[in-house]
PDB file of N, CA and C in Angstrom:
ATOM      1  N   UNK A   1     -29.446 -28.439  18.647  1.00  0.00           N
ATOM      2  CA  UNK A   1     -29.917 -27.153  18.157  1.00  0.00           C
ATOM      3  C   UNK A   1     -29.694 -26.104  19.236  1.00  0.00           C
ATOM      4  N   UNK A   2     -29.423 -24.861  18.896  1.00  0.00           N
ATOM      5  CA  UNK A   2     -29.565 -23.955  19.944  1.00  0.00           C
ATOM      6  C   UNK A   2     -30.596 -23.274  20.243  1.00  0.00           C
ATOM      7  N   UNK A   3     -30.237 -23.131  21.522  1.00  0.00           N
ATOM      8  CA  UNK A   3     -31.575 -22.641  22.645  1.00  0.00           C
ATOM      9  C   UNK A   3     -30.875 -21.344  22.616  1.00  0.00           C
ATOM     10  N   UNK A   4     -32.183 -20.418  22.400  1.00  0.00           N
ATOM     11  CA  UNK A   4     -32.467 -19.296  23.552  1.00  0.00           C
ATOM     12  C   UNK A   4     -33.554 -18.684  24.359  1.00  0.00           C
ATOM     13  N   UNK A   5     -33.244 -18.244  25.764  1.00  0.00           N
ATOM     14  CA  UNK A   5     -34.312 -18.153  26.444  1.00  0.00           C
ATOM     15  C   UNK A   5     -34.566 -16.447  26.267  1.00  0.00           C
ATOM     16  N   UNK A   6     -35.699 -16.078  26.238  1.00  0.00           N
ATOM     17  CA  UNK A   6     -35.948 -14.795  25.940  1.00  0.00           C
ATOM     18  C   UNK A   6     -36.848 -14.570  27.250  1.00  0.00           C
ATOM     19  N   UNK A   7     -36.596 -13.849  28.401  1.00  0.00           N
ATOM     20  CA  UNK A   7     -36.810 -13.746  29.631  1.00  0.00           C
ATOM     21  C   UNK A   7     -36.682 -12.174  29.850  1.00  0.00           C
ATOM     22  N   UNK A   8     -37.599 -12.099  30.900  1.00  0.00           N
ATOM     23  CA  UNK A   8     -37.919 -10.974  31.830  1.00  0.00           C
ATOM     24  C   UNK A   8     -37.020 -10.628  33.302  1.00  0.00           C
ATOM     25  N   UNK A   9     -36.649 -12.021  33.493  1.00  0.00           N
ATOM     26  CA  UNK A   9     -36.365 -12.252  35.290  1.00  0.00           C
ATOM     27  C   UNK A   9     -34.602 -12.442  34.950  1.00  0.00           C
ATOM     28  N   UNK A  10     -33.741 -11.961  35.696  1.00  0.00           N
ATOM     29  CA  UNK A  10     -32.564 -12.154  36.041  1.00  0.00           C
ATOM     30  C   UNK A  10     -32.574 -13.140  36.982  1.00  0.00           C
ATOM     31  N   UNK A  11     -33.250 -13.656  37.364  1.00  0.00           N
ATOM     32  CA  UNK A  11     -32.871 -15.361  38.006  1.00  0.00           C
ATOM     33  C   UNK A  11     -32.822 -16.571  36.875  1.00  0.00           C
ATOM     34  N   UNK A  12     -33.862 -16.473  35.599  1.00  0.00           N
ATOM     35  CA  UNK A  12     -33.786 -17.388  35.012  1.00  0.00           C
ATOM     36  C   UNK A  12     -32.957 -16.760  34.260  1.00  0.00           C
ATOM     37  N   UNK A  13     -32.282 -15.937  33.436  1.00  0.00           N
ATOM     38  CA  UNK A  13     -31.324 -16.131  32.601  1.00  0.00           C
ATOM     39  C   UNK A  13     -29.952 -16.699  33.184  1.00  0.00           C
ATOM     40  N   UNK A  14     -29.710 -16.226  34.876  1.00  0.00           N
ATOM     41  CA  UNK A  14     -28.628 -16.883  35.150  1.00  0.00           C
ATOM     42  C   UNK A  14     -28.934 -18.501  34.952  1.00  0.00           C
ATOM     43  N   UNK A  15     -30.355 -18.710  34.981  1.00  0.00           N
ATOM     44  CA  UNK A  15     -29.991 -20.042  35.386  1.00  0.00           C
ATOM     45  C   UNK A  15     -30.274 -21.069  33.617  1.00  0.00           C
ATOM     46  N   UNK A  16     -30.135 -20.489  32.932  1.00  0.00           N
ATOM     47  CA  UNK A  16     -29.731 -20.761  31.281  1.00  0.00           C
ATOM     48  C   UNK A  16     -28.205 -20.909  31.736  1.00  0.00           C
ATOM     49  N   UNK A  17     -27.615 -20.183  31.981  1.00  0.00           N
ATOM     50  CA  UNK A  17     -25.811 -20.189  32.116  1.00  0.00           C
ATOM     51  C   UNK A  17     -25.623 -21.141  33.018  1.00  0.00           C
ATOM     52  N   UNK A  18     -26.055 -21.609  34.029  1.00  0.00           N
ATOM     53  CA  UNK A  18     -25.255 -22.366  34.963  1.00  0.00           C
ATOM     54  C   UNK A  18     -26.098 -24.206  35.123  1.00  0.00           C
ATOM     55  N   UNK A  19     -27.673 -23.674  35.243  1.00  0.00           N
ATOM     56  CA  UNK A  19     -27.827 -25.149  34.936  1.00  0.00           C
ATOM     57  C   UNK A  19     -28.016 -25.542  34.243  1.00  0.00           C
ATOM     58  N   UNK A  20     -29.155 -25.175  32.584  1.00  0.00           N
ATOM     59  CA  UNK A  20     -29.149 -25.403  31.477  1.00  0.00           C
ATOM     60  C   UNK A  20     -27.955 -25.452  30.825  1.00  0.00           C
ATOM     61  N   UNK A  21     -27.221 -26.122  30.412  1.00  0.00           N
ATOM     62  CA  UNK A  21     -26.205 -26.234  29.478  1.00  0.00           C
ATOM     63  C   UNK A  21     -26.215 -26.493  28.049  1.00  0.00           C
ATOM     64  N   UNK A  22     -25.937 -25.458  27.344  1.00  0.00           N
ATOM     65  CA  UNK A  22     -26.047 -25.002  25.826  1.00  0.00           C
ATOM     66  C   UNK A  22     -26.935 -24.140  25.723  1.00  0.00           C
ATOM     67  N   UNK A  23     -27.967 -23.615  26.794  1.00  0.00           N
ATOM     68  CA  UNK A  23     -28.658 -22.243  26.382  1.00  0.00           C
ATOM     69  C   UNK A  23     -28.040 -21.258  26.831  1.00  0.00           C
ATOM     70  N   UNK A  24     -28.786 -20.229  25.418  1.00  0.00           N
ATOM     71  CA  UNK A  24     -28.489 -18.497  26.261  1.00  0.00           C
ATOM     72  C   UNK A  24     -29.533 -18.017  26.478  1.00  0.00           C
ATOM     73  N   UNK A  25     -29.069 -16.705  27.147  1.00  0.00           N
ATOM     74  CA  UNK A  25     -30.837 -16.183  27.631  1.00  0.00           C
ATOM     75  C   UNK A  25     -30.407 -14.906  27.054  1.00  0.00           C
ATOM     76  N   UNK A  26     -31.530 -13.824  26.913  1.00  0.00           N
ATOM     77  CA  UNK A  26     -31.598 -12.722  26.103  1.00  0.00           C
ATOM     78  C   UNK A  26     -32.558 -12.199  27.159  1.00  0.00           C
ATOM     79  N   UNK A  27     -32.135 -10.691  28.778  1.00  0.00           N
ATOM     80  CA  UNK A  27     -32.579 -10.586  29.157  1.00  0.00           C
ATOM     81  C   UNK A  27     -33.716  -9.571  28.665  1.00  0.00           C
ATOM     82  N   UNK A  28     -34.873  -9.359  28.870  1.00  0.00           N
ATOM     83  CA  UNK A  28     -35.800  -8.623  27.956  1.00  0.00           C
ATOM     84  C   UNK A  28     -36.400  -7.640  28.765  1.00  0.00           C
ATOM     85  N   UNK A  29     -36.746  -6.271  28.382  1.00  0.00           N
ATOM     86  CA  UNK A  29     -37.176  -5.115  29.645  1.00  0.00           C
ATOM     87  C   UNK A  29     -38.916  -6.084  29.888  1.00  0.00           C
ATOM     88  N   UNK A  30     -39.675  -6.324  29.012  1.00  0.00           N
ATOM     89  CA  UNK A  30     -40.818  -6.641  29.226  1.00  0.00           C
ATOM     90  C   UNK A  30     -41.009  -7.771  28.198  1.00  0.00           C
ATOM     91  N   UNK A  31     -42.330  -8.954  28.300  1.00  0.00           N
ATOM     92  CA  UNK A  31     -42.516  -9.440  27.072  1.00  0.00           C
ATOM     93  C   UNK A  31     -43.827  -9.575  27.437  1.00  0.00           C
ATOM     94  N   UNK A  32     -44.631  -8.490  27.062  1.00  0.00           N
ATOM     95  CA  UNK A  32     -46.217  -8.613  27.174  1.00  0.00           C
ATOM     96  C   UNK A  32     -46.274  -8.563  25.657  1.00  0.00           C
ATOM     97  N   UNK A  33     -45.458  -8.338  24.470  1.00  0.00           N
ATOM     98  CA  UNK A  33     -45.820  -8.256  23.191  1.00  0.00           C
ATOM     99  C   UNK A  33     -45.427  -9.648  22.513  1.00  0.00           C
ATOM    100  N   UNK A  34     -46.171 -10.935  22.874  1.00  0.00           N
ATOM    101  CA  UNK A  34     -44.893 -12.063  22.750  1.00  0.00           C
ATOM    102  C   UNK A  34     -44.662 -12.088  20.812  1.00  0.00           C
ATOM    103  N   UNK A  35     -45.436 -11.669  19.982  1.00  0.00           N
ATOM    104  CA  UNK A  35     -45.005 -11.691  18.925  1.00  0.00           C
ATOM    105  C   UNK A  35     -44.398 -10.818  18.240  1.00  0.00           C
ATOM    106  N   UNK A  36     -44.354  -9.768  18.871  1.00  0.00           N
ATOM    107  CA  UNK A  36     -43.526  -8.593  18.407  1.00  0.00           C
ATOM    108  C   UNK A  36     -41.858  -8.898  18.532  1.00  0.00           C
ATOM    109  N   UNK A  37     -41.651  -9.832  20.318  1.00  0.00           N
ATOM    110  CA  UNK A  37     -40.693  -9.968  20.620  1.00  0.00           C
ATOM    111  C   UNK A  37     -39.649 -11.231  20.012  1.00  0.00           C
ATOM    112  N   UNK A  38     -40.847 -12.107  19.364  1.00  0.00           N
ATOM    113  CA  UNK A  38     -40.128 -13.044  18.309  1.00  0.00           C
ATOM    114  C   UNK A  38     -39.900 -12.670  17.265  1.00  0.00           C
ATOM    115  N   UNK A  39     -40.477 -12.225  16.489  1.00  0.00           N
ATOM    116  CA  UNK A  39     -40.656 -11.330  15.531  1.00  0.00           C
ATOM    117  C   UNK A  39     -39.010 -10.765  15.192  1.00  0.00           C
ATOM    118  N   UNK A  40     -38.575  -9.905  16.021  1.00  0.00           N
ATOM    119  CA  UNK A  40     -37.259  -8.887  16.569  1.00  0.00           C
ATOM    120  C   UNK A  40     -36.192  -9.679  17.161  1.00  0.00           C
ATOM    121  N   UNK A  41     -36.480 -10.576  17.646  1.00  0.00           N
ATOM    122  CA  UNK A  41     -35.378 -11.777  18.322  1.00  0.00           C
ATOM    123  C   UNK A  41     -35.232 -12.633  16.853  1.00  0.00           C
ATOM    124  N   UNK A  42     -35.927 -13.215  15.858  1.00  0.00           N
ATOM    125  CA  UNK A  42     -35.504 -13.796  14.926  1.00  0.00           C
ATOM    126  C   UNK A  42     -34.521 -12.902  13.891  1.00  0.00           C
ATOM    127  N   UNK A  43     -35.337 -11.674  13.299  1.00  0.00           N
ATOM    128  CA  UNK A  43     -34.520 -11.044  12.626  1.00  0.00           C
ATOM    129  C   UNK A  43     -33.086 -11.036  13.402  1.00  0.00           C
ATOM    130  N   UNK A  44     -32.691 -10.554  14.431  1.00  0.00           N
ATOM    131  CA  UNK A  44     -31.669 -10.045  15.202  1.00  0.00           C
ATOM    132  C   UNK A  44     -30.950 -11.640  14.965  1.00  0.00           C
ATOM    133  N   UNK A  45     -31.381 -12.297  15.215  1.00  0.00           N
ATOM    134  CA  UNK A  45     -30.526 -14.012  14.590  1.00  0.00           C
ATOM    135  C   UNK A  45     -30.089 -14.035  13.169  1.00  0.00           C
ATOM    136  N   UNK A  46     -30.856 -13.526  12.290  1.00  0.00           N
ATOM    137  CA  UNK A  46     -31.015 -13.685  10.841  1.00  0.00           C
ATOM    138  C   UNK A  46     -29.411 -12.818  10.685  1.00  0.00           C
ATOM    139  N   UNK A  47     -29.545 -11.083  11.620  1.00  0.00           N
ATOM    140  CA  UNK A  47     -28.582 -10.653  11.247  1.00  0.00           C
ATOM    141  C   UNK A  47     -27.285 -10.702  11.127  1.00  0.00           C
ATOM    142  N   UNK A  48     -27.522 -11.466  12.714  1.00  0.00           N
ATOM    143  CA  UNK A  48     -26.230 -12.501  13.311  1.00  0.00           C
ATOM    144  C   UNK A  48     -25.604 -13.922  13.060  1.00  0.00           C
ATOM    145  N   UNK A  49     -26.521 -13.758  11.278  1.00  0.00           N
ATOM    146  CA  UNK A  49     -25.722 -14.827  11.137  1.00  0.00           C
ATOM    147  C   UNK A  49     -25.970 -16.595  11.755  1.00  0.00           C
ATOM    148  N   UNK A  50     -26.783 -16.921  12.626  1.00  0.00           N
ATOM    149  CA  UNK A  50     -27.094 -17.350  13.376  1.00  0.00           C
ATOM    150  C   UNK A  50     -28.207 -18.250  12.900  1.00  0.00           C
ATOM    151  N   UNK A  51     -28.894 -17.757  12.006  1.00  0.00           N
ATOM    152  CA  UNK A  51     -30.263 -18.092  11.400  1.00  0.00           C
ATOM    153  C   UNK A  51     -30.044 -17.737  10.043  1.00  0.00           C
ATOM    154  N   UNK A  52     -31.019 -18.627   8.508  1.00  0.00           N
ATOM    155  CA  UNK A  52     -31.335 -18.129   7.724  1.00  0.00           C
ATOM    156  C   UNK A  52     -32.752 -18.243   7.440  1.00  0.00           C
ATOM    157  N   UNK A  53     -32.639 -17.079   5.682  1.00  0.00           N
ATOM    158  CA  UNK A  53     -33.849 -17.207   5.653  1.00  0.00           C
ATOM    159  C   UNK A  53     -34.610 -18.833   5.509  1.00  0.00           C
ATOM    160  N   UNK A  54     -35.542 -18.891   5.959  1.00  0.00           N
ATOM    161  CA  UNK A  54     -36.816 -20.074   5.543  1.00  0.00           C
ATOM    162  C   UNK A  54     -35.979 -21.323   6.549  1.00  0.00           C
ATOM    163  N   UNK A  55     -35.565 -20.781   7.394  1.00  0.00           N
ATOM    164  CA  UNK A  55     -35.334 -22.278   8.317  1.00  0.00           C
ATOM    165  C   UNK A  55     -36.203 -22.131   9.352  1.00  0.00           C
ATOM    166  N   UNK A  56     -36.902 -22.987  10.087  1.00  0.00           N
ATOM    167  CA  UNK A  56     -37.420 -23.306  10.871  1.00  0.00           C
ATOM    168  C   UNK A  56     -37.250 -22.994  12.390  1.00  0.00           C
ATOM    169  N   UNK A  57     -37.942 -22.190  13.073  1.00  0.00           N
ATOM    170  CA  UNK A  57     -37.378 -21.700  14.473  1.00  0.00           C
ATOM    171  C   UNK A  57     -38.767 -22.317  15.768  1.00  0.00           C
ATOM    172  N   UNK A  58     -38.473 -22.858  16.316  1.00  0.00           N
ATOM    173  CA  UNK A  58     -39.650 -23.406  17.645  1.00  0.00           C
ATOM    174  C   UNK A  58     -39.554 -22.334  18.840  1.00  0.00           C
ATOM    175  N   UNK A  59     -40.834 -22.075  19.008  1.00  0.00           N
ATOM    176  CA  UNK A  59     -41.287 -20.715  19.487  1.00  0.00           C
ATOM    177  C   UNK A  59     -41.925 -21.801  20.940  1.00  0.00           C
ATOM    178  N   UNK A  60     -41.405 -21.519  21.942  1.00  0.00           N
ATOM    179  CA  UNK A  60     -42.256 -22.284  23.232  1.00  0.00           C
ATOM    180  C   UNK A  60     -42.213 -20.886  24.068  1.00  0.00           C
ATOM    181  N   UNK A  61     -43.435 -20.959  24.634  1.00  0.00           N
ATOM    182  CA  UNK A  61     -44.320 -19.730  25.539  1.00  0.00           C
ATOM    183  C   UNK A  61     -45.461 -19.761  26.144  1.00  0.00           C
ATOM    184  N   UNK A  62     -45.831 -18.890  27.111  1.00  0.00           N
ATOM    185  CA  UNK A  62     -47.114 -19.204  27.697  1.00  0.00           C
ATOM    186  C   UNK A  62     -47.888 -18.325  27.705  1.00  0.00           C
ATOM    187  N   UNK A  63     -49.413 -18.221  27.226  1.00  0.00           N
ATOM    188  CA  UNK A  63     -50.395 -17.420  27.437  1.00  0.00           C
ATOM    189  C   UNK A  63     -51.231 -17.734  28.813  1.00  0.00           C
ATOM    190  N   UNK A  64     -50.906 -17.127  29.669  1.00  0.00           N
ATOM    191  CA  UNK A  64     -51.365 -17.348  31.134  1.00  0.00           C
ATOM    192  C   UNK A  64     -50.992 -16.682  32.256  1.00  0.00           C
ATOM    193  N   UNK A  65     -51.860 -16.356  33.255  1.00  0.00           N
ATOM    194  CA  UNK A  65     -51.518 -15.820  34.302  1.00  0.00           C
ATOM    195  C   UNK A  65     -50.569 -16.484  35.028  1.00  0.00           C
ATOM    196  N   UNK A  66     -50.111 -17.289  34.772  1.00  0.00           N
ATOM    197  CA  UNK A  66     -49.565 -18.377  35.731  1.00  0.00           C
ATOM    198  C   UNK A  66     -48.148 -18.104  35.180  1.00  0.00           C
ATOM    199  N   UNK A  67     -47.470 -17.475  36.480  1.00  0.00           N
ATOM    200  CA  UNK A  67     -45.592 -17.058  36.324  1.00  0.00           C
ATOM    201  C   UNK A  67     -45.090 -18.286  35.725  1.00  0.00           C
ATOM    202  N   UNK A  68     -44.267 -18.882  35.109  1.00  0.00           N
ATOM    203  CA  UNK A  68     -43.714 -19.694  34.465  1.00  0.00           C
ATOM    204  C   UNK A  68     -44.115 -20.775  33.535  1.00  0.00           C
ATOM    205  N   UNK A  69     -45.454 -20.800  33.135  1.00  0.00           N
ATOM    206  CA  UNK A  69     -46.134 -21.722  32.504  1.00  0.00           C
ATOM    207  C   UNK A  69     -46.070 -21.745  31.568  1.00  0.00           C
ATOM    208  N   UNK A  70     -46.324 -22.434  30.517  1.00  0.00           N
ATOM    209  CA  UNK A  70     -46.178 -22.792  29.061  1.00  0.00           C
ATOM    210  C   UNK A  70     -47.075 -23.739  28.446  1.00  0.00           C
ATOM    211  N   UNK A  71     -48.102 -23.060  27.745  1.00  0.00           N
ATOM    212  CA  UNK A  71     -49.211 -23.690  27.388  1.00  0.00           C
ATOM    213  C   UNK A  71     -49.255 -23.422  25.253  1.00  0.00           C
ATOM    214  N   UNK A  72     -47.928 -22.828  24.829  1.00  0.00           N
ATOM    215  CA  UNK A  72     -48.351 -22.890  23.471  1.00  0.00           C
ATOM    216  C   UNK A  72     -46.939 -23.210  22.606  1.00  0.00           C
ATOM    217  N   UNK A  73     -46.622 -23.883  21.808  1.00  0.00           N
ATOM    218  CA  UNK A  73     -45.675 -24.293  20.870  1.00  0.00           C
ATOM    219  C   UNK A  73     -46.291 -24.071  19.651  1.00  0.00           C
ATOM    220  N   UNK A  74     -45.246 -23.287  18.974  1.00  0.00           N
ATOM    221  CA  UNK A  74     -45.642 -23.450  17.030  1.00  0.00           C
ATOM    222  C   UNK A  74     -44.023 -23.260  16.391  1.00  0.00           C
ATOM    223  N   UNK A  75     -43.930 -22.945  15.391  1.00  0.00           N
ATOM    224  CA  UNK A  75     -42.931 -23.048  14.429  1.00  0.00           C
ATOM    225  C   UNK A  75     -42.795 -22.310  13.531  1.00  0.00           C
ATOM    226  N   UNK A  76     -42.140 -20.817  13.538  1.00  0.00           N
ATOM    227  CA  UNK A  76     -42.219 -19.926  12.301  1.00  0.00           C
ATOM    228  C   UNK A  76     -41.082 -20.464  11.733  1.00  0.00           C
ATOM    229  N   UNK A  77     -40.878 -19.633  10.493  1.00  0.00           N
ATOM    230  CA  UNK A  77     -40.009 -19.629   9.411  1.00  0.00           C
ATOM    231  C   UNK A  77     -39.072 -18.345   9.160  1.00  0.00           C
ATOM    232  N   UNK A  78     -38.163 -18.161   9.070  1.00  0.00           N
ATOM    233  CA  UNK A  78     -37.023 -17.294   9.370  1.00  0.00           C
ATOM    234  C   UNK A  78     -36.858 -16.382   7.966  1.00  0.00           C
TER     235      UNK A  78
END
């Protein structure tokens, strides 16, 4: 399946390209809105072709002070 990383930091999107292999990253000005920003990252798939409607997309993210952490997984629908 394809990955994308939806990121803030220009260190981790390079590092989608060089050590992750098969992800992309989508560098982002901010993501304090994390559902707004899935929300707008799915459609933008949908438009591209990339995604349809009612398929299944895995949303991994973190609600936390803690720089890189990841404490929530769910599963919208496209």
């Amino acid at each position: 399946m394809p990955i994308t990383v939806l990121t803030s930091r220009v260190t981790t999107a390079r590092q989608c390209y060089g050590w992750l292999k098969g992800c992309t990253a989508k560098l982002m000005p901010q993501i304090d809105k994390t559902e707004e920003v899935v929300r707008e990252t799915i459609n933008e798939f949908k438009e591209a072709g990339l995604i349809f409607d009612g398929e299944a997309v895995v949303i991994v993210h973190g609600y936390t002070a803690n720089v890189g952490a990841t404490n929530t997984m769910k599963i919208e629908y496209a």
